[in-house]
PDB file of N, CA and C in Angstrom:
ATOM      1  N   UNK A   1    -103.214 -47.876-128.282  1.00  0.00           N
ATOM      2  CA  UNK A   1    -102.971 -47.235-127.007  1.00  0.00           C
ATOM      3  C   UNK A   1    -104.308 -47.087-126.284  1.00  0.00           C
ATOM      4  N   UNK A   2    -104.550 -47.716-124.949  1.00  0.00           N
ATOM      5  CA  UNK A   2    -105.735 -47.492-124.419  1.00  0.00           C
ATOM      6  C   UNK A   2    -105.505 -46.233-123.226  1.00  0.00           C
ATOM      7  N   UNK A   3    -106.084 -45.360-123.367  1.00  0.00           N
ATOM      8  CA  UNK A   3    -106.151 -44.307-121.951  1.00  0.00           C
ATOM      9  C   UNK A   3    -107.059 -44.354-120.845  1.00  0.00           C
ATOM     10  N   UNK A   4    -105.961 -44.716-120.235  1.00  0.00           N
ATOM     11  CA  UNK A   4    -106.488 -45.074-118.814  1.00  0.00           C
ATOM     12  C   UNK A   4    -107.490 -44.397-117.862  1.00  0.00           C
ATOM     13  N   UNK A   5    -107.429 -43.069-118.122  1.00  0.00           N
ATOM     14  CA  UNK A   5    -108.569 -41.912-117.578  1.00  0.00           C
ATOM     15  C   UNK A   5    -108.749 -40.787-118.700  1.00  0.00           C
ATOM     16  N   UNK A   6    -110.328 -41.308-118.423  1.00  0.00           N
ATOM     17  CA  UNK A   6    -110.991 -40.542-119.425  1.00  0.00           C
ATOM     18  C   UNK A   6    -112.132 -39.859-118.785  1.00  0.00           C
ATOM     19  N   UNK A   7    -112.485 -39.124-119.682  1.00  0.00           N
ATOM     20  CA  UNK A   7    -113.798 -38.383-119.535  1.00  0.00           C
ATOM     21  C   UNK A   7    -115.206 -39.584-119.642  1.00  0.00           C
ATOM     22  N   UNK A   8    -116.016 -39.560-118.917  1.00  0.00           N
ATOM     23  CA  UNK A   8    -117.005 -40.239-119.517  1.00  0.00           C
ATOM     24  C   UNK A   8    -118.312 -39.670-120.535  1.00  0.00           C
ATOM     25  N   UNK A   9    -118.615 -40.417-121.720  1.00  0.00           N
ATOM     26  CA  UNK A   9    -119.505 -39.518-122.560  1.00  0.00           C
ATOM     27  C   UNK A   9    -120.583 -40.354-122.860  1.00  0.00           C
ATOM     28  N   UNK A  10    -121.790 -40.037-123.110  1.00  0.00           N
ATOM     29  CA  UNK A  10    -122.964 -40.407-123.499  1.00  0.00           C
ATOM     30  C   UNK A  10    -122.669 -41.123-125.214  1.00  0.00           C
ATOM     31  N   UNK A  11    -123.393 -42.243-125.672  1.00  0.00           N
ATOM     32  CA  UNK A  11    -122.723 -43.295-126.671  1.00  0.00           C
ATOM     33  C   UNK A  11    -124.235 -43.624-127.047  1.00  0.00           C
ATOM     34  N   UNK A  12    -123.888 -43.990-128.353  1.00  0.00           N
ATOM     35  CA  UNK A  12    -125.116 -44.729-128.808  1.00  0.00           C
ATOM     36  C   UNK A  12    -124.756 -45.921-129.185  1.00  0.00           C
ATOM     37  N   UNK A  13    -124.847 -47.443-128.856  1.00  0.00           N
ATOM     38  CA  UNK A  13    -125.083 -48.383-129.209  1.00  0.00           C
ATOM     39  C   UNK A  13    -125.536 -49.254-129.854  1.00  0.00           C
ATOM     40  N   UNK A  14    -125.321 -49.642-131.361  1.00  0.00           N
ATOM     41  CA  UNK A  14    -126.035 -49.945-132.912  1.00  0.00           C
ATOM     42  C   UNK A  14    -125.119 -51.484-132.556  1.00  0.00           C
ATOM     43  N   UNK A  15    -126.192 -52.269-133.547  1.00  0.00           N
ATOM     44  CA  UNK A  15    -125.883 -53.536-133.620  1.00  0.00           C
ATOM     45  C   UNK A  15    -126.019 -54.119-135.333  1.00  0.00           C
ATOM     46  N   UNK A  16    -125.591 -53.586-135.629  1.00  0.00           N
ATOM     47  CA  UNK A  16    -125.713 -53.588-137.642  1.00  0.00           C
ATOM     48  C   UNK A  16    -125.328 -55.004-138.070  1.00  0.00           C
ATOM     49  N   UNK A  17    -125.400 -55.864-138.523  1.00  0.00           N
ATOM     50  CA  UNK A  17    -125.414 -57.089-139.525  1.00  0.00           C
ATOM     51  C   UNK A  17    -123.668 -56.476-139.892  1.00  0.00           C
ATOM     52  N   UNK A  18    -122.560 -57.929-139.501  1.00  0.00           N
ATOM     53  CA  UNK A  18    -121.703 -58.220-139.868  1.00  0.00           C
ATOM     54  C   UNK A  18    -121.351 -57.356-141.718  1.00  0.00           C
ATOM     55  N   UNK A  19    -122.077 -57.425-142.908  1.00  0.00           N
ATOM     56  CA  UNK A  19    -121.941 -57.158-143.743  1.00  0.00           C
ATOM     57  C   UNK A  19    -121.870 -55.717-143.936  1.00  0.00           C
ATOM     58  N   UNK A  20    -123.251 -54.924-143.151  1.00  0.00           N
ATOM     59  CA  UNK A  20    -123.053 -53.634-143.113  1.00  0.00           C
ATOM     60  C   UNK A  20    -121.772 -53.055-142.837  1.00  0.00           C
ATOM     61  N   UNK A  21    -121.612 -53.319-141.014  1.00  0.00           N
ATOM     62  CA  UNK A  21    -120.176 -52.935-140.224  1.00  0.00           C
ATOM     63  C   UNK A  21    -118.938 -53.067-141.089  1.00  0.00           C
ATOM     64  N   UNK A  22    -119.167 -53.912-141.970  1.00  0.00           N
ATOM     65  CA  UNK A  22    -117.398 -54.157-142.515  1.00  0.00           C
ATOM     66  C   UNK A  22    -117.599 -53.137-144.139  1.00  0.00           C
ATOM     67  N   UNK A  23    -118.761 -53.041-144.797  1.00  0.00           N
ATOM     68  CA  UNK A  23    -118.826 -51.677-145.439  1.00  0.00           C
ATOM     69  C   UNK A  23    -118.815 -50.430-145.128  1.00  0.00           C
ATOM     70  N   UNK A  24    -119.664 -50.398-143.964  1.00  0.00           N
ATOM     71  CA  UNK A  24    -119.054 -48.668-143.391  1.00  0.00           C
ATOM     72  C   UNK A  24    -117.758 -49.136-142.934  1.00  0.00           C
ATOM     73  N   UNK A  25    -117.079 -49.615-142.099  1.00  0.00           N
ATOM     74  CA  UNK A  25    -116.295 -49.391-141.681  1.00  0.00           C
ATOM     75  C   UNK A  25    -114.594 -49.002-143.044  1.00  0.00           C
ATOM     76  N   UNK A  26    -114.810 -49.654-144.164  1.00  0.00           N
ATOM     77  CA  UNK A  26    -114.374 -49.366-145.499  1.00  0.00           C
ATOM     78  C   UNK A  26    -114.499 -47.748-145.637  1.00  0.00           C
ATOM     79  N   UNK A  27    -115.404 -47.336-145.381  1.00  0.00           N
ATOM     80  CA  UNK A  27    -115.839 -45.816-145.875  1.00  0.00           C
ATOM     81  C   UNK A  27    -115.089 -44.960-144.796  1.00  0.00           C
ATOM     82  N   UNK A  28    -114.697 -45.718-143.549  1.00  0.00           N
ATOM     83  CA  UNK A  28    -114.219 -44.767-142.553  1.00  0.00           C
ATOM     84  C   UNK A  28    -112.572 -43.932-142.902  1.00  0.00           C
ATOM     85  N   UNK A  29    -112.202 -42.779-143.109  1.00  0.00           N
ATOM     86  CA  UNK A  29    -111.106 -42.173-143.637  1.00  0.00           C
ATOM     87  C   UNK A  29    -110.164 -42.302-142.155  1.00  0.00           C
ATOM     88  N   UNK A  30    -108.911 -42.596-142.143  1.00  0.00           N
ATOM     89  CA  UNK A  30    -108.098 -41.710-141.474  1.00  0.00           C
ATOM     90  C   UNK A  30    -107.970 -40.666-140.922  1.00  0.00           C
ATOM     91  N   UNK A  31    -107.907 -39.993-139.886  1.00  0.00           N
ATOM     92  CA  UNK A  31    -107.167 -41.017-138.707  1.00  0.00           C
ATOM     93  C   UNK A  31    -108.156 -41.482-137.655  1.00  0.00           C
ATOM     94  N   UNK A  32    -109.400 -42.094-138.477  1.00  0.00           N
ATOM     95  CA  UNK A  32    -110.515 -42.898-137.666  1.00  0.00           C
ATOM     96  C   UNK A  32    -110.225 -44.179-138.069  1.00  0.00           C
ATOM     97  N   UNK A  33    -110.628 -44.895-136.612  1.00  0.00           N
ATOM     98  CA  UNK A  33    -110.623 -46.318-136.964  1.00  0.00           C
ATOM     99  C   UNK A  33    -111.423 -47.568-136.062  1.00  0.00           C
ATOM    100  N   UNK A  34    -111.600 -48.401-136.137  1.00  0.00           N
ATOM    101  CA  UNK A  34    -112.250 -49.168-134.971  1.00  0.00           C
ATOM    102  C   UNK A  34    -111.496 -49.738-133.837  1.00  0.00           C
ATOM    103  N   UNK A  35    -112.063 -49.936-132.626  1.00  0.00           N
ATOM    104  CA  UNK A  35    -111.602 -50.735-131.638  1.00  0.00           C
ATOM    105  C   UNK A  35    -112.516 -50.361-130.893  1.00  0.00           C
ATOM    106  N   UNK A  36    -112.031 -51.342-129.876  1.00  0.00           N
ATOM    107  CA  UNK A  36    -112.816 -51.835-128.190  1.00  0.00           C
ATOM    108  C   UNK A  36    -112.918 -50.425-127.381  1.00  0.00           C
ATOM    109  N   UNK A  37    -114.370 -50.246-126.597  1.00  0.00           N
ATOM    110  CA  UNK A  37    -115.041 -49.330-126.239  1.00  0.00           C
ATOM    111  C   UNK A  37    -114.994 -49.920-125.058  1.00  0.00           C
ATOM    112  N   UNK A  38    -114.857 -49.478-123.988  1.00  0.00           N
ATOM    113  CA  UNK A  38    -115.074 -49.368-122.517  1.00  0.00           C
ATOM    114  C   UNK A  38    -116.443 -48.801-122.174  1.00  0.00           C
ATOM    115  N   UNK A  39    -117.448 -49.418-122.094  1.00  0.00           N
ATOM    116  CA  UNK A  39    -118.843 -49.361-121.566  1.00  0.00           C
ATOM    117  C   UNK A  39    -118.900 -49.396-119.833  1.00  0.00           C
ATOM    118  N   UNK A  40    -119.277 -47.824-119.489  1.00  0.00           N
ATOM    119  CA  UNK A  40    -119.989 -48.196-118.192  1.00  0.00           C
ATOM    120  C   UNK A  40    -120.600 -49.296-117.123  1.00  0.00           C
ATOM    121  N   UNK A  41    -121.908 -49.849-118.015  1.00  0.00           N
ATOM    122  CA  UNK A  41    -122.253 -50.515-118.117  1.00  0.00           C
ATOM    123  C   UNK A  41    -122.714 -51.766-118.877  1.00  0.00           C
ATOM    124  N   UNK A  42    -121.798 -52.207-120.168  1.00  0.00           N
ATOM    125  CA  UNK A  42    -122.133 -53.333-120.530  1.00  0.00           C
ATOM    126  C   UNK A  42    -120.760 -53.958-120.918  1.00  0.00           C
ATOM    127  N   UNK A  43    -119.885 -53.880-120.453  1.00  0.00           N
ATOM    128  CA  UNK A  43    -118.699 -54.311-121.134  1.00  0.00           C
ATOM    129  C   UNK A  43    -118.028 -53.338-121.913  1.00  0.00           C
ATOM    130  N   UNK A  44    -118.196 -53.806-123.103  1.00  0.00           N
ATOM    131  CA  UNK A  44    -116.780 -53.174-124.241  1.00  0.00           C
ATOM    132  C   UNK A  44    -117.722 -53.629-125.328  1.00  0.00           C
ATOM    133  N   UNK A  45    -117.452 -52.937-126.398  1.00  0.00           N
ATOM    134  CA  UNK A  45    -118.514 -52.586-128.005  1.00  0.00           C
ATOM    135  C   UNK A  45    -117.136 -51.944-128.850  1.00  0.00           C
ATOM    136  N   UNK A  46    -117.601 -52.519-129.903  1.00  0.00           N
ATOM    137  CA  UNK A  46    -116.819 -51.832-131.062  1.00  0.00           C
ATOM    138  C   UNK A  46    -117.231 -50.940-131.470  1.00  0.00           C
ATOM    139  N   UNK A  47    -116.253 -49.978-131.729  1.00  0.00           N
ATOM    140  CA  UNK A  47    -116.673 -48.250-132.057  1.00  0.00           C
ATOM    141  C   UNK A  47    -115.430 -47.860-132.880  1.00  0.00           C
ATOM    142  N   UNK A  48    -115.791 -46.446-132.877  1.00  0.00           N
ATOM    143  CA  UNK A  48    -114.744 -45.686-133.892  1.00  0.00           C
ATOM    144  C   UNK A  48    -113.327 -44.786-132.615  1.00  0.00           C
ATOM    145  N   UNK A  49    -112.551 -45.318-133.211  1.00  0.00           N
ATOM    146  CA  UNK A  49    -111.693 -44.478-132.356  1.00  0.00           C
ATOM    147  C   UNK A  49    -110.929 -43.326-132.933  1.00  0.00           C
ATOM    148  N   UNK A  50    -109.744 -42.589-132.647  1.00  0.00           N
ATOM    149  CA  UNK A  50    -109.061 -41.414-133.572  1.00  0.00           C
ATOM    150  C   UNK A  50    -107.532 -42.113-133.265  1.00  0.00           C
ATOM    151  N   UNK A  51    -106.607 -41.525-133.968  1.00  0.00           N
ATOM    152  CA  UNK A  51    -105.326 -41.964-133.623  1.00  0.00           C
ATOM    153  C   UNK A  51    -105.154 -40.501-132.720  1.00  0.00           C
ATOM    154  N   UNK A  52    -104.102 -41.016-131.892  1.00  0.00           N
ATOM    155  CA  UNK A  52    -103.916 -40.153-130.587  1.00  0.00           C
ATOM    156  C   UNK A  52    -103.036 -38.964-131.246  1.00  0.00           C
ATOM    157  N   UNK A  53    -102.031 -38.992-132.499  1.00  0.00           N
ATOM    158  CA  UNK A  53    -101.822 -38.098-132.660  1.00  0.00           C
ATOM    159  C   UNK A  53    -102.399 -36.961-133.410  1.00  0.00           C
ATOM    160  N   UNK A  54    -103.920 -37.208-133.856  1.00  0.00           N
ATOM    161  CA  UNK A  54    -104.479 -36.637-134.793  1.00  0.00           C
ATOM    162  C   UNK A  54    -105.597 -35.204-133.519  1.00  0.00           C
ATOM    163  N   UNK A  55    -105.266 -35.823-132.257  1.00  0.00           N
ATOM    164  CA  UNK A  55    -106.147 -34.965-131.330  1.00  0.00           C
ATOM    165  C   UNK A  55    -105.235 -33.900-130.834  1.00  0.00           C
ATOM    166  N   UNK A  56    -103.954 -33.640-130.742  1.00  0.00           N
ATOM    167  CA  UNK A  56    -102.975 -33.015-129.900  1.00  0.00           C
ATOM    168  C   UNK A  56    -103.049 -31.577-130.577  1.00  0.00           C
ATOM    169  N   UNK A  57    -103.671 -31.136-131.547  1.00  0.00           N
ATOM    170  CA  UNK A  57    -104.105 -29.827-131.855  1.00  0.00           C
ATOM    171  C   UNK A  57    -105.301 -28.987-132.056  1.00  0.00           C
ATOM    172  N   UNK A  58    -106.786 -30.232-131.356  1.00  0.00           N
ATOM    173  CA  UNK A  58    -108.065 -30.001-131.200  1.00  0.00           C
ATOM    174  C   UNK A  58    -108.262 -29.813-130.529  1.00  0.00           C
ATOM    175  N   UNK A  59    -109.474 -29.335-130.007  1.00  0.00           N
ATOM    176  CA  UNK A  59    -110.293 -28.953-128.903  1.00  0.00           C
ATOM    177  C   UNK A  59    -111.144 -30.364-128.190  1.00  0.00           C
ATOM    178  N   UNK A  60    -110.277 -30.567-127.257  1.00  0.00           N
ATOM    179  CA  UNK A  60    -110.983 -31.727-125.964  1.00  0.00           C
ATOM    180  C   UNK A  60    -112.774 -31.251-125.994  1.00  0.00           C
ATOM    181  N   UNK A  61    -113.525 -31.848-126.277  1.00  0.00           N
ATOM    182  CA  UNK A  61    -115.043 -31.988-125.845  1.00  0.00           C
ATOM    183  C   UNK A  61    -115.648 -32.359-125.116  1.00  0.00           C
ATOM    184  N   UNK A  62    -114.856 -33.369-124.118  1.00  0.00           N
ATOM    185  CA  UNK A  62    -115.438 -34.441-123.293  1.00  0.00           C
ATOM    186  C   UNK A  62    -116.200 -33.780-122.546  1.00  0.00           C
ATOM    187  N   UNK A  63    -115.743 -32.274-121.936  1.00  0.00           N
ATOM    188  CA  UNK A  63    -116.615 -32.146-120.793  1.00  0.00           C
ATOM    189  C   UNK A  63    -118.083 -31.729-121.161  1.00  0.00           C
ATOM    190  N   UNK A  64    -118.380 -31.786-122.612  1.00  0.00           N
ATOM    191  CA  UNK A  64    -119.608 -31.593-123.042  1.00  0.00           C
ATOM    192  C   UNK A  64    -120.701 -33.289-122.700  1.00  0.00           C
ATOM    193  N   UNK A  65    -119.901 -33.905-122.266  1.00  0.00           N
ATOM    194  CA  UNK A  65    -120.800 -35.001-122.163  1.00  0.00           C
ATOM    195  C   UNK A  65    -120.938 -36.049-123.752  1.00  0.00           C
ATOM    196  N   UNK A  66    -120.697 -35.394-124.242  1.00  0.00           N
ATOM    197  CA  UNK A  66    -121.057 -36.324-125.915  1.00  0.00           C
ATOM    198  C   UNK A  66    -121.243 -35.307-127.069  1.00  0.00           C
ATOM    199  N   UNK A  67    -120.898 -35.739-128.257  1.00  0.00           N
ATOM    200  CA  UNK A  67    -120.852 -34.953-129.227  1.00  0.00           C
ATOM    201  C   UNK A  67    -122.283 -34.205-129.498  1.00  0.00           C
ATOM    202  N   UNK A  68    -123.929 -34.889-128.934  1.00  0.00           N
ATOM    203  CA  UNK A  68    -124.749 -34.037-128.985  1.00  0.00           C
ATOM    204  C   UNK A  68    -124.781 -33.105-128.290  1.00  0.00           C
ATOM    205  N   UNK A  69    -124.222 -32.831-127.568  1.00  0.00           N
ATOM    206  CA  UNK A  69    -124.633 -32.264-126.641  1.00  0.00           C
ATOM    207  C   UNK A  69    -123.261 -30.811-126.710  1.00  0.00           C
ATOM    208  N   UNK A  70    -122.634 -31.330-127.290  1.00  0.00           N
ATOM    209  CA  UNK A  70    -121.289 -30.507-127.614  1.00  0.00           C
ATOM    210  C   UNK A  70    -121.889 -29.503-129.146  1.00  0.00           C
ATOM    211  N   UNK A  71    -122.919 -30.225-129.991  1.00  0.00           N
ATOM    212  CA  UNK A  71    -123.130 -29.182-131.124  1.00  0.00           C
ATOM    213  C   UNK A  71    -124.594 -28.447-130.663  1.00  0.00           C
ATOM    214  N   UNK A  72    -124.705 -28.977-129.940  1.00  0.00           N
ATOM    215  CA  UNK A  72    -126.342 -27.967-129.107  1.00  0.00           C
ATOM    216  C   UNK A  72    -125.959 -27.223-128.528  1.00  0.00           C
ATOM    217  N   UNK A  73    -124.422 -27.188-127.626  1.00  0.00           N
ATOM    218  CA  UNK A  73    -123.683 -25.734-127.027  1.00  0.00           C
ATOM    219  C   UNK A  73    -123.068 -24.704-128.140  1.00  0.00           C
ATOM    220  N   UNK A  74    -123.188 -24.865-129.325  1.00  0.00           N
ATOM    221  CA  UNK A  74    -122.597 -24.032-130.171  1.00  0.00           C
ATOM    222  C   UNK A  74    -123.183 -22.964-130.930  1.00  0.00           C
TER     223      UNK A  74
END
């Protein structure tokens, strides 16, 4: 499911060796997972996403700008 309007958040961009990416990505638990990133400015990057039903009882962050910036307000 892609959502069409979003918040925009500050991202860090890693480029890891094919071998690494497919070992972490092994280590990643449920209900995380990978897919296509909508970049501002460079296209689309593979990242970690959540399944949509695993958010419907958390606390939205976006308007913190990015997760640093969301544990420096706490």
């Amino acid at each position: 499911m892609r959502v069409g309007a979003g918040a925009a958040i500050k991202a860090e961009v890693w480029t890891p060796d094919c071998a690494d990416f497919d070992a972490f990505l092994a280590k990643i638990p449920p209900p995380l997972g990978a897919g296509a990133l909508r970049l501002k400015d460079r296209g689309s990057a593979k990242g970690l996403l959540v399944e949509a039903e695993a958010v419907r009882t958390v606390e939205d962050i976006s308007r913190f700008g990015g997760w640093l910036a969301y544990l420096k307000s706490r």
